[in-house]
Protein backbone atom coordinates (compact mmCIF):
# COMPACT_ATOMS: atom_id res chain seq x y z
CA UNK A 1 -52.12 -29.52 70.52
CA UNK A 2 -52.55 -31.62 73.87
CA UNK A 3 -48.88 -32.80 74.56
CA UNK A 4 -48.02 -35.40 77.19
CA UNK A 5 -44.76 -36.71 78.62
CA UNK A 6 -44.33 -39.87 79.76
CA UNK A 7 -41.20 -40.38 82.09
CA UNK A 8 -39.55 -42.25 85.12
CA UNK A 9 -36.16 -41.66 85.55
CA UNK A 10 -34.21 -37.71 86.19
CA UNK A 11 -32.08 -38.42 83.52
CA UNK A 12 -34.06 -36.86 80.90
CA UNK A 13 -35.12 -33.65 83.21
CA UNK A 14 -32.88 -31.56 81.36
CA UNK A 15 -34.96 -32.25 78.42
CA UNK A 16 -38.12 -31.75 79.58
CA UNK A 17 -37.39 -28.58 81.33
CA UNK A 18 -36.29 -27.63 77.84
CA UNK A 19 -39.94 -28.54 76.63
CA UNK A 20 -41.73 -27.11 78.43
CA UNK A 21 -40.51 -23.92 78.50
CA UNK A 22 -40.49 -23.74 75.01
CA UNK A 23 -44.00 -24.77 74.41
CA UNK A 24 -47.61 -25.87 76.71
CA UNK A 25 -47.35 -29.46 78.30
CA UNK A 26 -50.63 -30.90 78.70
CA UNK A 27 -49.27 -32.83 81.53
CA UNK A 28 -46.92 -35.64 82.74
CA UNK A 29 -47.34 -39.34 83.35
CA UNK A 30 -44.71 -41.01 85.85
CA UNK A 31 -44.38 -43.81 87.50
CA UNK A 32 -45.75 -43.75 91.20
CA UNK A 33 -43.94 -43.87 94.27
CA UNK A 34 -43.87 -47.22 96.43
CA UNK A 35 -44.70 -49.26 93.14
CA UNK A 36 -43.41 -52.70 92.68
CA UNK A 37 -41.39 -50.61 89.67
CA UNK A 38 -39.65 -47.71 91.41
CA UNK A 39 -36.70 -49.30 91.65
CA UNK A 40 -35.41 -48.76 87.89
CA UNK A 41 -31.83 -46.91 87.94
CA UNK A 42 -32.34 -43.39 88.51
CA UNK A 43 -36.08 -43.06 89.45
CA UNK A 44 -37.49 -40.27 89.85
CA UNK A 45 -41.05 -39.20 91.30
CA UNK A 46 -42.03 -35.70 89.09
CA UNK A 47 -45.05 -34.77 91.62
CA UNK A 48 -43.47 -31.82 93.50
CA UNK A 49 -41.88 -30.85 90.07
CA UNK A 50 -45.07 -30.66 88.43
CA UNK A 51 -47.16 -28.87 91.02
CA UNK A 52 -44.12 -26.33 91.51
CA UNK A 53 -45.11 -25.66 87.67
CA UNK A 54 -48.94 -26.31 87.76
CA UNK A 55 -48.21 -29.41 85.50
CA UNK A 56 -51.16 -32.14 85.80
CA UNK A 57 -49.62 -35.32 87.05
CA UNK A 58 -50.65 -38.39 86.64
CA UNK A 59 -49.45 -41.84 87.61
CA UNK A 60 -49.17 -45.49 87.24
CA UNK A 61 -48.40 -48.34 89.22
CA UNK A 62 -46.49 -50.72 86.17
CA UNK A 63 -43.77 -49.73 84.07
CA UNK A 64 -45.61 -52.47 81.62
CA UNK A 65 -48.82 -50.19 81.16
CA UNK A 66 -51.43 -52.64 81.02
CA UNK A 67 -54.07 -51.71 79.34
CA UNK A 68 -56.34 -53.47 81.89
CA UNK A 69 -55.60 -50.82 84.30
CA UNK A 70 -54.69 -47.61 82.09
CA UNK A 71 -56.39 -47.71 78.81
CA UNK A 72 -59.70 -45.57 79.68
CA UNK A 73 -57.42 -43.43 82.08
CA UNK A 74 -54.91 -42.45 78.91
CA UNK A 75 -58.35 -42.36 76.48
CA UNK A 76 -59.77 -39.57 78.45
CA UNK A 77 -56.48 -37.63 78.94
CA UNK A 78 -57.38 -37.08 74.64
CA UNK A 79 -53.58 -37.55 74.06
CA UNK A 80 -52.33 -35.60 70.34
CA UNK A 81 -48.55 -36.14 71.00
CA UNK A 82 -46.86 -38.30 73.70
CA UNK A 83 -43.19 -37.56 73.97
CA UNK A 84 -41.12 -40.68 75.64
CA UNK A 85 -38.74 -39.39 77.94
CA UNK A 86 -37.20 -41.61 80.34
CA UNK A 87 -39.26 -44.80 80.15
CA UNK A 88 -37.11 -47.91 79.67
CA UNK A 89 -39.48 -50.17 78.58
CA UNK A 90 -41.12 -50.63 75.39
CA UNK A 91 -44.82 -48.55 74.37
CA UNK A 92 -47.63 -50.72 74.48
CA UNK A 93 -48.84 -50.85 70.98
CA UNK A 94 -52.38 -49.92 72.56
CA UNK A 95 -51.47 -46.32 73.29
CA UNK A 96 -49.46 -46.24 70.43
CA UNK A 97 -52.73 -46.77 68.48
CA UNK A 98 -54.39 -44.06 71.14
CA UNK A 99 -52.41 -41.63 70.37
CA UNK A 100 -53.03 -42.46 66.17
CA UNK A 101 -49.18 -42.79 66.19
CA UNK A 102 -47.88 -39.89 67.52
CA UNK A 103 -45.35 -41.24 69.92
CA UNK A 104 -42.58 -40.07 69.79
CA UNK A 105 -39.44 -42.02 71.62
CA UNK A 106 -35.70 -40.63 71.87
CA UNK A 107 -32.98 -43.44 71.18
CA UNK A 108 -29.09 -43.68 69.55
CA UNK A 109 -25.83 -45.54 70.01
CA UNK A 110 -22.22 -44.79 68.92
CA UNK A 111 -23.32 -46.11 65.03
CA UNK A 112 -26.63 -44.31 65.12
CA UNK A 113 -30.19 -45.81 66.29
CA UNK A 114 -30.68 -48.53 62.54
CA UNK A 115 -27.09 -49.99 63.80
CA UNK A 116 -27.44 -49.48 67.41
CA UNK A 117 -30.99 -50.46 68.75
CA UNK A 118 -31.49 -52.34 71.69
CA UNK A 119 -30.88 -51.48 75.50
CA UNK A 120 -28.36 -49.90 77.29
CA UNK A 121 -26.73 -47.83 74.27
CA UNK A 122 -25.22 -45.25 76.26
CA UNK A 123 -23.05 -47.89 78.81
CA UNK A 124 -22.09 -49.82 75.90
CA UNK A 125 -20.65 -46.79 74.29
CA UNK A 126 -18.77 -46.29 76.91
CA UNK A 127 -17.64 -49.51 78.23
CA UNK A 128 -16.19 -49.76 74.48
CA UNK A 129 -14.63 -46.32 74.98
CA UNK A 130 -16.65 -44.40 71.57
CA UNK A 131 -16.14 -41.01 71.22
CA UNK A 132 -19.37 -40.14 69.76
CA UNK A 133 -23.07 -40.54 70.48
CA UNK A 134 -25.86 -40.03 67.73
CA UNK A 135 -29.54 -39.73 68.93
CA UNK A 136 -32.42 -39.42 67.16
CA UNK A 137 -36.08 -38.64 67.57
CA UNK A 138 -38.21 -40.92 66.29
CA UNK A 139 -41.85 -42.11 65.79
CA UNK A 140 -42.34 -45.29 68.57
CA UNK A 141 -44.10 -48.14 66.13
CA UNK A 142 -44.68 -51.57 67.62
CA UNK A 143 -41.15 -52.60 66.88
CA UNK A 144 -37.74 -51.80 68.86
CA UNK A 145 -36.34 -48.77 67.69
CA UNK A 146 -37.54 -49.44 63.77
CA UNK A 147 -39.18 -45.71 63.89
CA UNK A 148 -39.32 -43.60 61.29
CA UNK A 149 -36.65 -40.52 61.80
CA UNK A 150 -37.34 -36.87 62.91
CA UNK A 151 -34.45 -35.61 63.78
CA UNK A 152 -30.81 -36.64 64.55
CA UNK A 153 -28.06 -35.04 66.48
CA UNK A 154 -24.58 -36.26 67.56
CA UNK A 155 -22.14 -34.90 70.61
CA UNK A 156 -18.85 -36.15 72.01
CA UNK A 157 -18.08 -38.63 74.61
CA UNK A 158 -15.18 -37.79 76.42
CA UNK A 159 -12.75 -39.56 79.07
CA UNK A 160 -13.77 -37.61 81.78
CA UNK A 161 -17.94 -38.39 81.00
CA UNK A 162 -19.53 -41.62 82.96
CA UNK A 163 -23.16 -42.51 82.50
CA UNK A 164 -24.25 -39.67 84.62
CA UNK A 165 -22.80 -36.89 82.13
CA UNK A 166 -23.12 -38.84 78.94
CA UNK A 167 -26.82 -39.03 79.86
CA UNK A 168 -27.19 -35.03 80.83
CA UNK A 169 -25.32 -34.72 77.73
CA UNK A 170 -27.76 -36.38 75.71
CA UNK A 171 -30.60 -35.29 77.74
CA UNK A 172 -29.68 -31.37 76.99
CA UNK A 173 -29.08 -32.63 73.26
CA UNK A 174 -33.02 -33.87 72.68
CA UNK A 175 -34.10 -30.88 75.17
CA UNK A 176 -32.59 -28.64 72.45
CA UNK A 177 -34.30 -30.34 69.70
CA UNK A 178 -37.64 -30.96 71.01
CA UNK A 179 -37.37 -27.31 70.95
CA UNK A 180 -36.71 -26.19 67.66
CA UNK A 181 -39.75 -25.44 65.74
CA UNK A 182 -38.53 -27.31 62.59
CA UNK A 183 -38.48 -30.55 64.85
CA UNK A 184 -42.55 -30.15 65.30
CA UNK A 185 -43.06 -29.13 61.80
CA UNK A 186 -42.32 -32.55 61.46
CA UNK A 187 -44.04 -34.20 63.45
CA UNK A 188 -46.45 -36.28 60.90
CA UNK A 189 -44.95 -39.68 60.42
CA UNK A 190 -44.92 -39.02 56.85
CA UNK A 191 -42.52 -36.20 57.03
CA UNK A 192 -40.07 -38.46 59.08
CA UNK A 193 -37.47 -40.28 56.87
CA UNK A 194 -37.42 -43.89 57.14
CA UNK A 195 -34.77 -45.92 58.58
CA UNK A 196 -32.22 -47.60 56.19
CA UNK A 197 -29.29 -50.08 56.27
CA UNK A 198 -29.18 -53.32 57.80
CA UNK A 199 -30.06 -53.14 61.76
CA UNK A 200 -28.34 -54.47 64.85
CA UNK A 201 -28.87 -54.65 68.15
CA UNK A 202 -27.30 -53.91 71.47
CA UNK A 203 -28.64 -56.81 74.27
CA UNK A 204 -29.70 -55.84 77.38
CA UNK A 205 -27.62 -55.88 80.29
CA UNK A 206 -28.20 -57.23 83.68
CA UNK A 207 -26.43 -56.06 86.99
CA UNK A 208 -24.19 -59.44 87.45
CA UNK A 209 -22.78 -58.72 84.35
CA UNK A 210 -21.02 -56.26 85.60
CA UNK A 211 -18.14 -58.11 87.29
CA UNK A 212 -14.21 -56.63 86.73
CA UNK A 213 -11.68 -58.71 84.50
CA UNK A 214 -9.02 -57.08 86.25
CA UNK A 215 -6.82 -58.48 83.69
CA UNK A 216 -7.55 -56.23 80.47
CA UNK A 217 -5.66 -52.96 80.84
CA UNK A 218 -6.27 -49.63 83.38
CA UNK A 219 -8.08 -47.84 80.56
CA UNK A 220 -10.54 -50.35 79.36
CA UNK A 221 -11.31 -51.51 83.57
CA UNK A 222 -12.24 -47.85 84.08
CA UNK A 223 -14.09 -47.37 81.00
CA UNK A 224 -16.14 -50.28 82.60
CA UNK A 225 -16.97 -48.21 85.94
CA UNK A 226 -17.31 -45.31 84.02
CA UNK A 227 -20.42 -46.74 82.38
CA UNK A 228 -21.46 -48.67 85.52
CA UNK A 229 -21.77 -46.23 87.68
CA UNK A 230 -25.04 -44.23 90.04
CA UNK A 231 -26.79 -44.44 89.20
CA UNK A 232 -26.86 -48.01 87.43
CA UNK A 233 -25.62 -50.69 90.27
CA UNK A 234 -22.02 -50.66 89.62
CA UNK A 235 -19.13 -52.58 88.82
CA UNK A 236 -18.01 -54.87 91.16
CA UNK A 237 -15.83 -57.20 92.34
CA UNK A 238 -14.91 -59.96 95.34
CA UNK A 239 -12.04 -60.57 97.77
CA UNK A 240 -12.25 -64.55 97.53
CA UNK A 241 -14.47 -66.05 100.15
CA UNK A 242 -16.36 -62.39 100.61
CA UNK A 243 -19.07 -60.17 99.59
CA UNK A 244 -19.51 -57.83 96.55
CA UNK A 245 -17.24 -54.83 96.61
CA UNK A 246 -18.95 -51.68 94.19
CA UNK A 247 -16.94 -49.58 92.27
CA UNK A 248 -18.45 -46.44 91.44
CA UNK A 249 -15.31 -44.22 90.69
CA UNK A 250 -11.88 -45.41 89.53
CA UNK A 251 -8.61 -43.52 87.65
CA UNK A 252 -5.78 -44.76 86.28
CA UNK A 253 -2.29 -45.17 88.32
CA UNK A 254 1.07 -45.27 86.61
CA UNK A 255 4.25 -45.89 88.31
CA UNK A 256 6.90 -47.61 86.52
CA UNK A 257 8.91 -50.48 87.46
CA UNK A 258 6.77 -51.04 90.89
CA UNK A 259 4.90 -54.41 91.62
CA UNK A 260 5.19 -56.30 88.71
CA UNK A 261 5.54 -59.64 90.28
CA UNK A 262 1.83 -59.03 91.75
CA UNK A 263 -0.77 -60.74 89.91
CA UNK A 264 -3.92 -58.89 88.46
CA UNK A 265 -6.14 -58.27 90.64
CA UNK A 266 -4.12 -58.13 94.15
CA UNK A 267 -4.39 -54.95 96.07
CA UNK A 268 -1.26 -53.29 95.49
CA UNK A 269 -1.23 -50.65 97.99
CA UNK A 270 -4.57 -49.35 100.86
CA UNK A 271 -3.88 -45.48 101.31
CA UNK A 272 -4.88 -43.67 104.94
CA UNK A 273 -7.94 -42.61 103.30
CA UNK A 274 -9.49 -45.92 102.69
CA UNK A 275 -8.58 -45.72 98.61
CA UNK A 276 -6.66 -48.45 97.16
CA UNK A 277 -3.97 -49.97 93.93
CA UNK A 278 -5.32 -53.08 91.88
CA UNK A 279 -3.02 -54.03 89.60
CA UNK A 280 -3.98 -54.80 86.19
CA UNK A 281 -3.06 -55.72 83.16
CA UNK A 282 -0.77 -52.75 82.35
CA UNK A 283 -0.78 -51.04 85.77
CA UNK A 284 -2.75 -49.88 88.30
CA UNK A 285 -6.44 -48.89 88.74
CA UNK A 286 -6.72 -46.71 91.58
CA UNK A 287 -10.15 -47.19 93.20
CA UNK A 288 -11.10 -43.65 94.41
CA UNK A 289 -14.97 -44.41 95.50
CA UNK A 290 -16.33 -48.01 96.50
CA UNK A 291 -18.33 -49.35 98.94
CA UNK A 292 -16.96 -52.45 101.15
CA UNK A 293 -17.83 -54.65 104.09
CA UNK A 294 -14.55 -54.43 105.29
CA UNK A 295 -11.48 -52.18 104.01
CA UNK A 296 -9.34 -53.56 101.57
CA UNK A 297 -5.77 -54.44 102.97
CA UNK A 298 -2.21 -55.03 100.39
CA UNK A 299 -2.34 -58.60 99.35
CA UNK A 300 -6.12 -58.79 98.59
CA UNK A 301 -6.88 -60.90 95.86
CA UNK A 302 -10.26 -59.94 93.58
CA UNK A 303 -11.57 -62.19 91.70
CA UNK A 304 -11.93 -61.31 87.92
CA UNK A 305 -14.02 -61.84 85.27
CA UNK A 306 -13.45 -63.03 82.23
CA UNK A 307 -14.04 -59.86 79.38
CA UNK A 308 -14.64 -62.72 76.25
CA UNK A 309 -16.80 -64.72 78.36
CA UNK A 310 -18.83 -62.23 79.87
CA UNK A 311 -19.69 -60.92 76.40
CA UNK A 312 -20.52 -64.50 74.99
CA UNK A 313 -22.65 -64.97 77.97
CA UNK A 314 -24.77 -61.97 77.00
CA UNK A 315 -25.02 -62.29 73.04
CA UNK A 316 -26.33 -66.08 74.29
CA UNK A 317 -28.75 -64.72 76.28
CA UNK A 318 -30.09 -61.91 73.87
CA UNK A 319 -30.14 -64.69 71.25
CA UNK A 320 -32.16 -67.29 73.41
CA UNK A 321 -34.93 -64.50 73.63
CA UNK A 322 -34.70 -62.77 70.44
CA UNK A 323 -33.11 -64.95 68.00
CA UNK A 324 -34.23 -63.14 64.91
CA UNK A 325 -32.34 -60.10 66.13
CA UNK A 326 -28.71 -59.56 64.87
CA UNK A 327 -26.43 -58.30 67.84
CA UNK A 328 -24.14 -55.65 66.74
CA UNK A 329 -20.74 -56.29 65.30
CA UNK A 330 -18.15 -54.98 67.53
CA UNK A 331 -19.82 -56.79 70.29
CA UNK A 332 -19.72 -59.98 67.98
CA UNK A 333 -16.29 -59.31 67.60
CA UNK A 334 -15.31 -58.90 70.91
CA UNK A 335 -16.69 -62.47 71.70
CA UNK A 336 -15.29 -64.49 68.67
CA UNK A 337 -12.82 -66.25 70.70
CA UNK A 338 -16.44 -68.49 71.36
């Protein structure tokens, strides 16, 4: 069987390490260095990987694969099975049809992938502080995430895990199926169990969206960063009249009966070490690891977001391009108020 791997981010090398040393990889196709592309979150360039292994590599120069540019390239590579590990962008329906099908794509969300499709289902599990995370394999048909089933497994999401460990922990989770013999006995599409129940959809999100409402409480703000941080852009915020502050690490900071007449978002307290207090809703947020223009000093304001808004602002969007897709219903939920 000639097995290919198509991937551009690290995330998923867990997985694939898992792969291939469980079975022979034809080669991998990544996305090359210096494109106009490179610059998705957590890019990675697998060329000294795969010649430390004596892995063919191959390359292209748009995450959209036009066929213009790849189809005879991917036609003489005489692809059986095509494993999807780390490319965030649809799968041309051309080399799904080069492949006669077998593509097979990784994707899940807190409900499960019929309830959960769409982008970003990992950060919105966390930003709405789930607990678990069910992924499936599936076969990649011209649709988003309407594959027929392989193979599902779920694992926990835990207070301490931010979108770096939620994805090694899904990451290690496919590895481990991809390498169980029972998931390639499988792999014919008619084996695979169709999808059921109504679908929803997660919308994609874009890096402004991820401005601070300092005003909901300390555990929902750092759930936020949490699923925000490297290597996505961050959360952020602004003194008013400056420049972006990131947020890549943030904890909660209890202490009773201390600065309640300051108003969310003010800097409570700067520490020697350049760390600082925002007060929130119900607290503090202590910011343990940003990156400023200038350090924060007590009596900072931030500016904040508005949590209802910010939500309504992206259901809108996904709606304008994809009306006919229902947006899940916690997120629906959440923005109600609109």
């Amino acid at each position: 069987m000639n097995v290919w791997i198509l991937s551009a981010t690290g995330t998923y090398l867990p997985a694939i390490e898992r792969v291939v040393a469980a079975m022979p990889i034809a080669g991998l196709i990544g996305l090359a260095p210096g494109s106009p592309d490179d610059v998705v979150s957590g890019y990675f360039d697998y060329s000294d990987w795969c010649r430390e292994r004596a892995i063919r590599h191959e390359t292209v120069e748009k995450y959209a694969l036009p066929p213009e540019s790849n189809h005879a390239r991917f036609a003489a590579l005489d692809i059986d099975v095509l494993l999807v590990l780390g490319w965030q962008r649809l799968v041309p329906n051309w080399l799904i049809e080069l492949c006669h099908g077998k593509v097979i794509g990784v994707h899940g969300s807190s409900a499960g992938i019929t309830a959960g499709r769409g982008r970003s289902p990992l950060n919105w599990a966390l930003m709405l502080r789930q607990s678990r995370f069910f992924v499936s394999l599936f076969f990649i048909s011209p649709g988003i995430d309407d594959g027929p089933v392989i193979a599902t497994r779920d694992f926990p999401l835990t207070l301490d895990d931010d979108i770096e460990t939620a994805y090694w922990k899904m990451s290690i989770t496919v590895g481990d199926l991809l390498a169980t013999e029972q998931t390639w006995a499988a792999l014919e599409p008619a084996s695979a169990q169709s999808q059921g129940g109504s679908a929803s959809y997660l919308p994609q999100r874009q890096p402004d969206d991820g401005m601070i409402d300092w005003n909901r409480d300390m555990e929902d703000i750092i759930a936020f960063v949490r699923a925000l941080t490297r290597p996505y852009p961050g959360a952020f915020s602004m003194p008013d009249g400056g420049d972006k502050i990131r947020i890549w690490r943030a904890r909660p900071f209890k202490l009773a009966n201390v600065g309640t007449d300051l108003a969310c978002g003010e800097v409570a307290e700067r520490f020697a070490d350049g760390r600082f207090l925002v007060r929130c809703a119900n607290g503090f947020v202590l910011i343990d690891d940003h990156e400023a223009p200038a350090a924060m000093t007590a009596g900072t304001r931030l500016a904040s977001a508005n949590w209802v808004d910010q939500i309504a602002a992206i259901i809108d969007r996904h709606r304008s391009r994809y009306p006919s897709l229902p947006v899940t219903p916690e997120l629906l939920a959440i923005a109600a108020p609109h």
